[in-house]
Protein backbone atom coordinates (compact mmCIF):
# COMPACT_ATOMS: atom_id res chain seq x y z
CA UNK A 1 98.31 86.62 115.18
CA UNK A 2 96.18 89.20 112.86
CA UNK A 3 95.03 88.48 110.01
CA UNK A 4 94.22 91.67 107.96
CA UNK A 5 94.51 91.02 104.34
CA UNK A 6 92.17 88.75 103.06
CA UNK A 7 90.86 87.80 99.42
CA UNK A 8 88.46 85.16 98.05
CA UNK A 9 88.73 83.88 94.18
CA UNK A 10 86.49 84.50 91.43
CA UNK A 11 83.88 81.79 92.65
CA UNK A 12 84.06 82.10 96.28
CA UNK A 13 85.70 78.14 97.15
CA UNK A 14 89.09 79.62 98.26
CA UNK A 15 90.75 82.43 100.61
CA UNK A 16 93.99 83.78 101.17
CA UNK A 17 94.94 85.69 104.29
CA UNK A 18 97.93 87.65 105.19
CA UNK A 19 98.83 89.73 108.58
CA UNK A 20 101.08 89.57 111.19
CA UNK A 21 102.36 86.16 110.19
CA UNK A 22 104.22 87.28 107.35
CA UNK A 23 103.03 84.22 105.65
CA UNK A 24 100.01 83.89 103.46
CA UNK A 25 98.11 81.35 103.78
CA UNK A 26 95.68 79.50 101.29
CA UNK A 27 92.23 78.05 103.05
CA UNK A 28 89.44 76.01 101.71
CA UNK A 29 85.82 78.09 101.67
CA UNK A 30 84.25 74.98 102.74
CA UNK A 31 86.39 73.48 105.13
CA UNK A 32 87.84 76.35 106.61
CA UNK A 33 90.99 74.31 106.71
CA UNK A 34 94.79 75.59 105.61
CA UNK A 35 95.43 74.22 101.92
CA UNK A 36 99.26 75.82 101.86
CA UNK A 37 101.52 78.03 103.68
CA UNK A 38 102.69 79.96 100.92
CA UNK A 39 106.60 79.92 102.04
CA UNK A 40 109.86 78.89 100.51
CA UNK A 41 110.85 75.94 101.37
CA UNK A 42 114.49 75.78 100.60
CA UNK A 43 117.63 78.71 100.31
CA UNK A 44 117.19 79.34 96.26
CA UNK A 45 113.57 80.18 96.49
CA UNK A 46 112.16 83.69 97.80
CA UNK A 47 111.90 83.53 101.31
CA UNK A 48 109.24 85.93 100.84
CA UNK A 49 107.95 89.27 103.49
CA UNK A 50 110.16 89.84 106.15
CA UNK A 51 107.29 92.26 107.42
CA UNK A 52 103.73 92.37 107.77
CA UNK A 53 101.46 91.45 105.16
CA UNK A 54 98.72 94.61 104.38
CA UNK A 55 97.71 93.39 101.07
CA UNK A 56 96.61 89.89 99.57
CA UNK A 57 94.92 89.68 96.24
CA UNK A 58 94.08 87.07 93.43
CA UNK A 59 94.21 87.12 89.73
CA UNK A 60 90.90 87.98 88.70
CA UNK A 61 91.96 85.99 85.16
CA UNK A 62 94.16 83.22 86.52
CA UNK A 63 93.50 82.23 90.44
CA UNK A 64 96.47 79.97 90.70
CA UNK A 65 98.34 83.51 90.75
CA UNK A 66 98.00 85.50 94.24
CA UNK A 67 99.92 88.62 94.95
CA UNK A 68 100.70 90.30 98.08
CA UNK A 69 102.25 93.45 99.57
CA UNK A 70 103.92 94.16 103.09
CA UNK A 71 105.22 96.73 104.75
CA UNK A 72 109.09 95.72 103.79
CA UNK A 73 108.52 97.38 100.81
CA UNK A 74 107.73 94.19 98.75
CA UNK A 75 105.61 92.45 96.68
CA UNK A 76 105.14 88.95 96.08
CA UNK A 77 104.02 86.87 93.51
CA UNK A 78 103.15 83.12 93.96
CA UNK A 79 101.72 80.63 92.01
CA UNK A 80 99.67 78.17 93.53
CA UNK A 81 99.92 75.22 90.70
């Protein structure tokens, strides 16, 4: 497991990481513990990359919205609310 996209929000209290996993994942600054597995959870939602993750980023305005890219030619857009 690689993680090789990561991003921290405006303030610095949250991270999201992306990689081999395919799933992005949303940690706590202070903790260092997983907040959410950003991942559909049932068949009508995006199921999301289907490759590696090379790109994770956060709104700079709104940091309830992250974005990421992988190498199956998408991009994703969650929302963290």
């Amino acid at each position: 497991m690689s993680y090789d996209a990561v991003d921290y929000t405006t303030y610095g209290d949250f991270f999201v990481v992306g990689g081999t996993t395919m799933v992005p994942k949303l940690f706590d600054d202070n903790t260092f513990q997983c907040v959410v597995e950003l991942k559909g959870e049932n068949a009508t939602e995006i199921k999301g990359h289907s490759n590696w993750i090379y790109c994770t980023k956060f709104n700079p305005f709104d940091n309830n919205l992250i974005v990421s890219g992988g190498w199956d030619n998408c991009v994703v857009l969650y929302d963290v609310r």
